[in-house]
C-alpha atoms as a PDB file:
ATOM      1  CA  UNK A   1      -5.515  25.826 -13.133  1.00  0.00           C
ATOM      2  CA  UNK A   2      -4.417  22.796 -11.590  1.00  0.00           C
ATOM      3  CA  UNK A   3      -0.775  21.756 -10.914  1.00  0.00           C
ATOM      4  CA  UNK A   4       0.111  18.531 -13.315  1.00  0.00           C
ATOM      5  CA  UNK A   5       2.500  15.601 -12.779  1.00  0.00           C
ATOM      6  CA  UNK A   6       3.502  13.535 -15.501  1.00  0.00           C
ATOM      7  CA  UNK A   7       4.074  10.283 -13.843  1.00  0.00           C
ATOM      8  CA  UNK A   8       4.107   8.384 -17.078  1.00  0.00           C
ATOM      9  CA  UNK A   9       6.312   5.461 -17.078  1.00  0.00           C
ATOM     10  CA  UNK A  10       6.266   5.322 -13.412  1.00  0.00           C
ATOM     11  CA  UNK A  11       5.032   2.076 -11.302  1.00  0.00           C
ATOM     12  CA  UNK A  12       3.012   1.298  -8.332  1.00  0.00           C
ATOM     13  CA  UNK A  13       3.817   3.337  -5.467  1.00  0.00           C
ATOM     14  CA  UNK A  14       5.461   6.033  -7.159  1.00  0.00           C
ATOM     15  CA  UNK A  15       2.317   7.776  -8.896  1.00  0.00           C
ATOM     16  CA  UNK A  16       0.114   8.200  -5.838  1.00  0.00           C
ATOM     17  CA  UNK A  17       3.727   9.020  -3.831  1.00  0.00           C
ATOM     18  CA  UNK A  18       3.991  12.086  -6.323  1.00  0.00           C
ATOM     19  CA  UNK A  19       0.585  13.116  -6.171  1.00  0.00           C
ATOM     20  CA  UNK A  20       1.035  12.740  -2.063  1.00  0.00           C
ATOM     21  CA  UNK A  21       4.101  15.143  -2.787  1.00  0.00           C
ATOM     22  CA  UNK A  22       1.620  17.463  -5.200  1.00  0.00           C
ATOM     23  CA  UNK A  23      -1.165  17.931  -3.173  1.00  0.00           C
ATOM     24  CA  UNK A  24       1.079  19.165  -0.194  1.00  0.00           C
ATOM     25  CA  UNK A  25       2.151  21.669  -2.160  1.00  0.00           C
ATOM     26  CA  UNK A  26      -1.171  23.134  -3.416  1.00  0.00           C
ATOM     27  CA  UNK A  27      -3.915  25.204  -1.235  1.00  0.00           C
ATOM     28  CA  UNK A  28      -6.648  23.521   0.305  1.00  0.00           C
ATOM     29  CA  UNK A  29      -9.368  23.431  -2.391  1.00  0.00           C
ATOM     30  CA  UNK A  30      -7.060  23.217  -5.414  1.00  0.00           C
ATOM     31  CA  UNK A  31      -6.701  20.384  -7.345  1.00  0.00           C
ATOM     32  CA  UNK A  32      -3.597  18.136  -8.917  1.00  0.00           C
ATOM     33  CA  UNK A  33      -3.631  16.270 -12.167  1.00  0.00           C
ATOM     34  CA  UNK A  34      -1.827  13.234 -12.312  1.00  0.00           C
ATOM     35  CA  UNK A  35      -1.082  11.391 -15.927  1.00  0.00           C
ATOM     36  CA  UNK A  36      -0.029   7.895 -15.682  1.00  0.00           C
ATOM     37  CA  UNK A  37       0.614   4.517 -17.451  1.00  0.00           C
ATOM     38  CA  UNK A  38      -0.080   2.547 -14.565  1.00  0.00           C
ATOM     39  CA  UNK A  39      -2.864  -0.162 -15.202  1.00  0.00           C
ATOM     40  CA  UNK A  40      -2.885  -0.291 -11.543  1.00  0.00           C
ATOM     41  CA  UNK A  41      -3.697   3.144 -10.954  1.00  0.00           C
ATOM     42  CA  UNK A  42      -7.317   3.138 -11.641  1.00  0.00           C
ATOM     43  CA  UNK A  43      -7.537   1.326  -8.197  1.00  0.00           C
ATOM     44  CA  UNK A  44      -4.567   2.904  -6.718  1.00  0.00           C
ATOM     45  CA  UNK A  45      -6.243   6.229  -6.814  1.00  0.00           C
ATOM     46  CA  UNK A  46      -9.529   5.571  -5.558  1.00  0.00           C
ATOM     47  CA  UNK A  47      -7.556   3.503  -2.392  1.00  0.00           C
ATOM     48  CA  UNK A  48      -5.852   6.704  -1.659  1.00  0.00           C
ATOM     49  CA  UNK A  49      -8.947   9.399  -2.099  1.00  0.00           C
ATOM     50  CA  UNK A  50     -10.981   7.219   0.639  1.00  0.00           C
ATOM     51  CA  UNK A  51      -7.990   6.926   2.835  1.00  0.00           C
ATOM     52  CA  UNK A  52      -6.748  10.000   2.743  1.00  0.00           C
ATOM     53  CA  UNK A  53     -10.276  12.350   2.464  1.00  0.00           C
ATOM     54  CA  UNK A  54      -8.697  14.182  -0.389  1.00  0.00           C
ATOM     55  CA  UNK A  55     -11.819  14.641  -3.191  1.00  0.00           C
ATOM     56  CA  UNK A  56     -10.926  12.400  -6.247  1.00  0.00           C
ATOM     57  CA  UNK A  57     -12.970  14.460  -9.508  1.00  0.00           C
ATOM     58  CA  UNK A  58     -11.524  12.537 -12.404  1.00  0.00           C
ATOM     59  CA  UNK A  59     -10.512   8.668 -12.773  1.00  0.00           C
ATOM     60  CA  UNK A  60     -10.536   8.398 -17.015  1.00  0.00           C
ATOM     61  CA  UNK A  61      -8.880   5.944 -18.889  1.00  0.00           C
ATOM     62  CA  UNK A  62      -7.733   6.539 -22.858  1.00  0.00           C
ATOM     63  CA  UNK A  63      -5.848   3.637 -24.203  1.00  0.00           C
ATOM     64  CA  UNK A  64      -2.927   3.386 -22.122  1.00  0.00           C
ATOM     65  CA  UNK A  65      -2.777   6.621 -20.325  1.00  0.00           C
ATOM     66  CA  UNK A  66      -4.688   7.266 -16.945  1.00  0.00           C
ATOM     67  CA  UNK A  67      -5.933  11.016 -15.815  1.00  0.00           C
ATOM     68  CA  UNK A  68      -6.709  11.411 -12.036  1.00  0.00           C
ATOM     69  CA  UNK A  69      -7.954  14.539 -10.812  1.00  0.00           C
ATOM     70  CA  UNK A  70      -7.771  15.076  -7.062  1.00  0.00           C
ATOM     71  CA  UNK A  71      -9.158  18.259  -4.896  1.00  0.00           C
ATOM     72  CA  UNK A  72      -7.122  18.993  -1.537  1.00  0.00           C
ATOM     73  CA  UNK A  73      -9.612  18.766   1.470  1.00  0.00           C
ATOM     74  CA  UNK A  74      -7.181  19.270   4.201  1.00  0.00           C
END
């Protein structure tokens, strides 16, 4: 199962800080959920897959809640 953090409520840095903080806890080849409310996120997310190699699964949007799910590579 994959470890979750609720970032809800949290702005710009502090979502993709926390799933920094979440994937360097995790196994290589495990994957974190991150829920958030950031509209900026969506972006955000796909900025920090490329840059950092980790595999972004997910990106999904439902009305004002965002669901990343992101495999550790390294």
């Amino acid at each position: 199962m994959a470890l979750a953090i609720d970032a809800k409520g949290l702005a710009c840095p502090m979502p993709i800080f926390k799933a920094k903080q979440g994937l360097k806890s995790v196994d290589v080849g495990q994957v974190v959920e991150v829920i958030c409310t950031d509209p900026g996120s969506m972006a955000d997310f796909k900025a920090f897959a490329n840059s950092t190699g980790h595999e972004l699964l997910a990106a999904e949007k439902q009305d004002t809640i965002y669901r990343f799910l992101l495999r550790r590579t390294k």
